[in-house]
C-alpha atoms as a PDB file:
ATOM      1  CA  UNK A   1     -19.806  10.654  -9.838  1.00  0.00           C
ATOM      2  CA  UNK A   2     -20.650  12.795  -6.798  1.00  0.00           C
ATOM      3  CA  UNK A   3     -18.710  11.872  -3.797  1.00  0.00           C
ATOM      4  CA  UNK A   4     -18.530  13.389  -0.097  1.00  0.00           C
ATOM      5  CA  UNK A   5     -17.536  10.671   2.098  1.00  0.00           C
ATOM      6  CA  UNK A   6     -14.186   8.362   0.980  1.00  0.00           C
ATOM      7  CA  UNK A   7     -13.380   5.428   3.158  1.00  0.00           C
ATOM      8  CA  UNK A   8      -9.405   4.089   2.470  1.00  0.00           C
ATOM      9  CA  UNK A   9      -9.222   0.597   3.470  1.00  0.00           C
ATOM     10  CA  UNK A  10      -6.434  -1.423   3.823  1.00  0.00           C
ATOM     11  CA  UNK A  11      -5.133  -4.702   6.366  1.00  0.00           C
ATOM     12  CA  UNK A  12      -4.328  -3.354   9.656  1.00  0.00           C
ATOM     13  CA  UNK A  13      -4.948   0.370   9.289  1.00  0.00           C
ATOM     14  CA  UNK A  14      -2.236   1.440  11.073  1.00  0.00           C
ATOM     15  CA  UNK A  15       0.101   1.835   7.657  1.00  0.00           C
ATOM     16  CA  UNK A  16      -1.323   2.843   4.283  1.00  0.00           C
ATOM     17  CA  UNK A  17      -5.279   3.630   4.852  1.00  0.00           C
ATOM     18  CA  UNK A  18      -3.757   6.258   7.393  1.00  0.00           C
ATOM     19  CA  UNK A  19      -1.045   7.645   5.403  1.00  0.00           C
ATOM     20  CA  UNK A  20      -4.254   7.790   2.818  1.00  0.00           C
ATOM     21  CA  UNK A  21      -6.406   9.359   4.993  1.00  0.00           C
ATOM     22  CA  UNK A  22      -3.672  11.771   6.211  1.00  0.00           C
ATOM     23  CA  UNK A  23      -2.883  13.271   2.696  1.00  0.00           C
ATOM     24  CA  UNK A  24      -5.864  13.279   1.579  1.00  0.00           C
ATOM     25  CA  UNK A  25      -7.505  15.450   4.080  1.00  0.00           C
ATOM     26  CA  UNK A  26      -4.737  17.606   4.060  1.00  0.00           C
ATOM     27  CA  UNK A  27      -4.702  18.351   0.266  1.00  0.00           C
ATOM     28  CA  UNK A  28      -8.447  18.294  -0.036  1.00  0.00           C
ATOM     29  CA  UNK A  29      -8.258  20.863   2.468  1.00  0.00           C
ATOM     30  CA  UNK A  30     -11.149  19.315   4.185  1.00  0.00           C
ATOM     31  CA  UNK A  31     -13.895  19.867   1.781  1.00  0.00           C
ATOM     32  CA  UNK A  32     -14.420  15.673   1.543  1.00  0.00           C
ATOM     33  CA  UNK A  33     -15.504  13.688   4.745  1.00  0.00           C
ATOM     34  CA  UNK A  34     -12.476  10.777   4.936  1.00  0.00           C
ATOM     35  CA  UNK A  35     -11.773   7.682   7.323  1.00  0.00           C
ATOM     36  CA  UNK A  36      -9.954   4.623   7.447  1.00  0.00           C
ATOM     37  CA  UNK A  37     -10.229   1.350   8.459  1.00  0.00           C
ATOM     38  CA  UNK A  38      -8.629  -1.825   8.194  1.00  0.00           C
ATOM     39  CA  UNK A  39      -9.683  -5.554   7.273  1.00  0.00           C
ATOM     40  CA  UNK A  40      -7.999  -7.040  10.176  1.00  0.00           C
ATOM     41  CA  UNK A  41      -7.591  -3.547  12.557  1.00  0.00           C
ATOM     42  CA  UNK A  42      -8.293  -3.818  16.298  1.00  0.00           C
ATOM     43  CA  UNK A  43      -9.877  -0.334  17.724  1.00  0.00           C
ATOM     44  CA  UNK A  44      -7.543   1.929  19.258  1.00  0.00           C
ATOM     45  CA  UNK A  45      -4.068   0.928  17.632  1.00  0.00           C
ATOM     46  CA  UNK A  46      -1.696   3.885  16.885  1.00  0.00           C
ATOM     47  CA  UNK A  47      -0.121   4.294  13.391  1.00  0.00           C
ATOM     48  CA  UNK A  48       2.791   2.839  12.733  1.00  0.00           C
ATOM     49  CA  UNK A  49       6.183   4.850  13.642  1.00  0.00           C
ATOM     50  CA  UNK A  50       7.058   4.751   9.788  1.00  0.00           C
ATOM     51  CA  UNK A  51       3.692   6.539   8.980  1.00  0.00           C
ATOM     52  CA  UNK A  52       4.027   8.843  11.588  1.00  0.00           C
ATOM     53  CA  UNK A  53       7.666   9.590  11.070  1.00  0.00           C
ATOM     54  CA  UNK A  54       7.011  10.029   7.028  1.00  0.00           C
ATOM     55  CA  UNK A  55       4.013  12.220   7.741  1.00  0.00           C
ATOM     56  CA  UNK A  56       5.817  14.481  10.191  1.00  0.00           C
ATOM     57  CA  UNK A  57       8.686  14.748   7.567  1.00  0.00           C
ATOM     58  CA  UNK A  58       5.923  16.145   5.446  1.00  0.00           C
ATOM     59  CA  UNK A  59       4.605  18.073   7.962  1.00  0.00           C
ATOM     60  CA  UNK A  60       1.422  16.584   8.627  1.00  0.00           C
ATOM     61  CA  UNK A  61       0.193  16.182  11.919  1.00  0.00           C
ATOM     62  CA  UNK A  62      -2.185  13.081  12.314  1.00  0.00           C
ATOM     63  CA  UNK A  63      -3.579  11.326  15.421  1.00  0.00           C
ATOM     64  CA  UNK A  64      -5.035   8.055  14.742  1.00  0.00           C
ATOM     65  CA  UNK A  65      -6.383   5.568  15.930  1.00  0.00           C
ATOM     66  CA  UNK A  66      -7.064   2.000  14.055  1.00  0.00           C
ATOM     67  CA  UNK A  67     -10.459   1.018  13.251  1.00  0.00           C
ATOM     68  CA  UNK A  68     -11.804  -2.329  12.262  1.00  0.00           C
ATOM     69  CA  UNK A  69     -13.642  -2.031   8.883  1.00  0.00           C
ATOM     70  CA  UNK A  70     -17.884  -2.821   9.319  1.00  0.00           C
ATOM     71  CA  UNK A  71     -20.688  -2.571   6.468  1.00  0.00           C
ATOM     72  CA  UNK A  72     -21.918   0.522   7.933  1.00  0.00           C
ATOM     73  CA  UNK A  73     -18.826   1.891   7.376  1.00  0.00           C
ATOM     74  CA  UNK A  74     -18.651   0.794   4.179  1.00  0.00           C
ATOM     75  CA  UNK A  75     -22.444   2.113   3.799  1.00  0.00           C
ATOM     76  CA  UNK A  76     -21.512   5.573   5.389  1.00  0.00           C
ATOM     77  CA  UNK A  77     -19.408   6.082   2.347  1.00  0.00           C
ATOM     78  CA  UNK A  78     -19.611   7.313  -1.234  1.00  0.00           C
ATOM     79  CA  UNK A  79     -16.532   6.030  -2.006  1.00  0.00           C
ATOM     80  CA  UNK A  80     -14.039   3.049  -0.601  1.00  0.00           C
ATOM     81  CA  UNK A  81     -10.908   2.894  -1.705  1.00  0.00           C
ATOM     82  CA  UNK A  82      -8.810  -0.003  -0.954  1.00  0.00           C
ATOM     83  CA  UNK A  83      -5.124  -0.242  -0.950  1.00  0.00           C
ATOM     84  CA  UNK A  84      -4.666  -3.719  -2.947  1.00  0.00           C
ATOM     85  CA  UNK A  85      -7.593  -5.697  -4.814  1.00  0.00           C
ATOM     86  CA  UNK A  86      -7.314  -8.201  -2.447  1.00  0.00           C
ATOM     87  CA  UNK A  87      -8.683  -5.503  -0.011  1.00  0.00           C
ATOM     88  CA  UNK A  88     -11.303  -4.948  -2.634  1.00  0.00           C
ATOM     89  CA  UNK A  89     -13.144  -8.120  -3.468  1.00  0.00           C
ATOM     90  CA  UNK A  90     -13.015  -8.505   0.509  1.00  0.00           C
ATOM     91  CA  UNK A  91     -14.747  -5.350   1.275  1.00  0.00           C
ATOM     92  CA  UNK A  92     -17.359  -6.380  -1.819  1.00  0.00           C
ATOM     93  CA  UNK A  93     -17.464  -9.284  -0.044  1.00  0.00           C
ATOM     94  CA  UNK A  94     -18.459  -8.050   3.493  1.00  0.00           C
ATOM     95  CA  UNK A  95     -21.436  -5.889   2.144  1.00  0.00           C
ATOM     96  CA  UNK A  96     -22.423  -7.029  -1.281  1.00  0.00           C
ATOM     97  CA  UNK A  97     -24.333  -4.120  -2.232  1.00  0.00           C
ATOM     98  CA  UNK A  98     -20.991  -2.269  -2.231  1.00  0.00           C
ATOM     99  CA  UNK A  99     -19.382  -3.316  -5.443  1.00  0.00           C
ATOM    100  CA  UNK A 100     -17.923  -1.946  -9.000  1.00  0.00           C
ATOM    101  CA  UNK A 101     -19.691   1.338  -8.089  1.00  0.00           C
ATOM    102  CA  UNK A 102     -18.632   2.552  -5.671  1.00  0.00           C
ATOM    103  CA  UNK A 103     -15.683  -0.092  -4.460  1.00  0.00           C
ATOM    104  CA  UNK A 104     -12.034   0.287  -6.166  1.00  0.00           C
ATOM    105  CA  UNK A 105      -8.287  -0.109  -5.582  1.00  0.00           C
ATOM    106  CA  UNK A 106      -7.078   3.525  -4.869  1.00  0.00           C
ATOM    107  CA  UNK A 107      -4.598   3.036  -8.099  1.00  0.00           C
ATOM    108  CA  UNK A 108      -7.859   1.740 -10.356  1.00  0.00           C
ATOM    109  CA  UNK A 109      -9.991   4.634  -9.359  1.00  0.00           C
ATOM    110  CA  UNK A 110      -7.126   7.185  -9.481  1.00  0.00           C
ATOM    111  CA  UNK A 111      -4.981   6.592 -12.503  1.00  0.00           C
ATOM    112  CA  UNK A 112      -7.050   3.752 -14.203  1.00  0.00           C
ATOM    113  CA  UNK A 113      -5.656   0.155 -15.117  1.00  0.00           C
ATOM    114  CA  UNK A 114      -2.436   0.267 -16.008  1.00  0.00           C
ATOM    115  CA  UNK A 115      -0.211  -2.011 -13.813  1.00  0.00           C
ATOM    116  CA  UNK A 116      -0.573  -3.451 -10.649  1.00  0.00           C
ATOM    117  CA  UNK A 117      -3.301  -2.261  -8.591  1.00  0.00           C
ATOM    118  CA  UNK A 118      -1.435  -2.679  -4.878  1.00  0.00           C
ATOM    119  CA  UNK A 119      -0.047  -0.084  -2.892  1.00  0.00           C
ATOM    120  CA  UNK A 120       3.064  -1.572  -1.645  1.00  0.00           C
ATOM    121  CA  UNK A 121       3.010  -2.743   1.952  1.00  0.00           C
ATOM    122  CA  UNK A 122       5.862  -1.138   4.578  1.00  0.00           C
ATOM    123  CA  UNK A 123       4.390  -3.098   7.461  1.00  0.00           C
ATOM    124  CA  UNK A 124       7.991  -4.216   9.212  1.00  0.00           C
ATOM    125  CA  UNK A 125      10.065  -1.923   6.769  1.00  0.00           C
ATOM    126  CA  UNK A 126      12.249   0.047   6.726  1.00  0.00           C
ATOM    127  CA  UNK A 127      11.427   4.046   6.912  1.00  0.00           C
ATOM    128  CA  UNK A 128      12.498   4.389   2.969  1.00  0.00           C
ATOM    129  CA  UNK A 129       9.649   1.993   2.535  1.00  0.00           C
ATOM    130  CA  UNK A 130       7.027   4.214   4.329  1.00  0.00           C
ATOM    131  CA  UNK A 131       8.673   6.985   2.249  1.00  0.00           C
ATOM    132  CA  UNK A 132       8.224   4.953  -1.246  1.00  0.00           C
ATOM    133  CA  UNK A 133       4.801   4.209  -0.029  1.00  0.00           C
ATOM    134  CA  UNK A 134       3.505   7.571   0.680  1.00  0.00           C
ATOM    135  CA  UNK A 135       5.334   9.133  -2.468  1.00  0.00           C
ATOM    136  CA  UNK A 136       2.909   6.490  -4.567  1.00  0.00           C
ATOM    137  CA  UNK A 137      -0.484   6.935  -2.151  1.00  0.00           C
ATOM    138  CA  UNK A 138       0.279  10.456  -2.822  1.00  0.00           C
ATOM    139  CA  UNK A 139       0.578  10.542  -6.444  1.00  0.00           C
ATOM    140  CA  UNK A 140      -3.128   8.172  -6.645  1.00  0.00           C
ATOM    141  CA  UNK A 141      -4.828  11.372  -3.829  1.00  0.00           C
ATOM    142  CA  UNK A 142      -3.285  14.160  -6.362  1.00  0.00           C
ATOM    143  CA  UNK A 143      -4.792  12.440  -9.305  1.00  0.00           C
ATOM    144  CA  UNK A 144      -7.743  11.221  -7.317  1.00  0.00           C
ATOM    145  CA  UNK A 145      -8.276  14.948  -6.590  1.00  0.00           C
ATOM    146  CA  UNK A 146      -7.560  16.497 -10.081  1.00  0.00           C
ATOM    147  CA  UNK A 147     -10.358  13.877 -11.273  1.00  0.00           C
ATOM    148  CA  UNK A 148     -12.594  15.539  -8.799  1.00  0.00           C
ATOM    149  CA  UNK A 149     -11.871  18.977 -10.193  1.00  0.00           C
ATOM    150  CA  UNK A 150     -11.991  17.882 -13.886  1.00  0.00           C
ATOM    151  CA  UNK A 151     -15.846  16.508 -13.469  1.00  0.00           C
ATOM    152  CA  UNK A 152     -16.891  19.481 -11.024  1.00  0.00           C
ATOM    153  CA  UNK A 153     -15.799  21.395 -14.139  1.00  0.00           C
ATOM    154  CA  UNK A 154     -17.895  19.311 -16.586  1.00  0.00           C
ATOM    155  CA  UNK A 155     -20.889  19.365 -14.456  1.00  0.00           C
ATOM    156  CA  UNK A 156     -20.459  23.598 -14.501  1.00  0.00           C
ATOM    157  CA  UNK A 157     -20.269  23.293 -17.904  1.00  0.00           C
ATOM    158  CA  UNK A 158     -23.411  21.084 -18.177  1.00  0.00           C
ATOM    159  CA  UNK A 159     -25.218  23.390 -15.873  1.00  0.00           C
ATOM    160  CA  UNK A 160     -24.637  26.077 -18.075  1.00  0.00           C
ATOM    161  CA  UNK A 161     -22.572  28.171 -15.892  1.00  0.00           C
END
């Protein structure tokens, strides 16, 4: 599966779709298209001061601002990744065209089903929450991205080169 533009989705997208976004344009070095949006997101909301704080600690510089989530956002993109499966069968649910293919929990489509499926939410918490939150978004966008490399090598390898 080919993908170029990944949409993270989660409630207010001002917590975990950024910190998504975030680290995943910063490891993918910018060779994916990537937004965020959230279910119930009003436009123009800042991240949260425990996403920016944990990003900064990482040294990632992000400026965001909330979006709410639309079909043609979830049409612009290849891939939508949602942060609980909650998030996903809602997003399935607002464009029905968009489902098993292309529609998964970022855990489900990065390290398969084992477990639960939900990114834990920091929304209120404290900033070791944030922290324990981006340590597992960033494990899914590391295996998310090793995935990617693994079937760009099989397709070399199927192309004969």
């Amino acid at each position: 599966m080919e993908w170029n533009k990944v949409l993270f989705v989660c409630t207010g997208n001002t917590c975990r779709s950024p910190m998504a976004e975030a680290l995943f344009r910063q490891k993918s070095k910018g060779s994916v298209e990537v937004k965020s949006a959230g279910l119930f997101a009003f436009f123009g909301g800042k991240a949260s001061e425990g996403t920016t704080a944990v990003l900064k600690e990482r040294g990632i510089s992000f400026e965001h601002t909330s979006t709410p989530l639309t079909k043609e956002l979830v049409q612009w993109a290849d891939l939508v990744l949602t942060m609980t499966e909650n998030h996903k069968q809602q997003v399935i649910a607002l464009d029905d065209e968009a489902n098993g293919e292309k529609v998964f929990t970022l855990k489900e489509f990065a390290l398969g089903d084992s477990g639960s499926l939900d990114i834990i939410d920091p929304f209120g918490g404290s900033l070791e929450e944030y922290r324990q939150m981006a340590h597992e978004v960033e494990m899914c966008v590391e295996a998310l991205l090793e995935k990617t490399r693994e079937e760009q090598r099989g397709d070399e390898e199927d192309d004969g080169n």
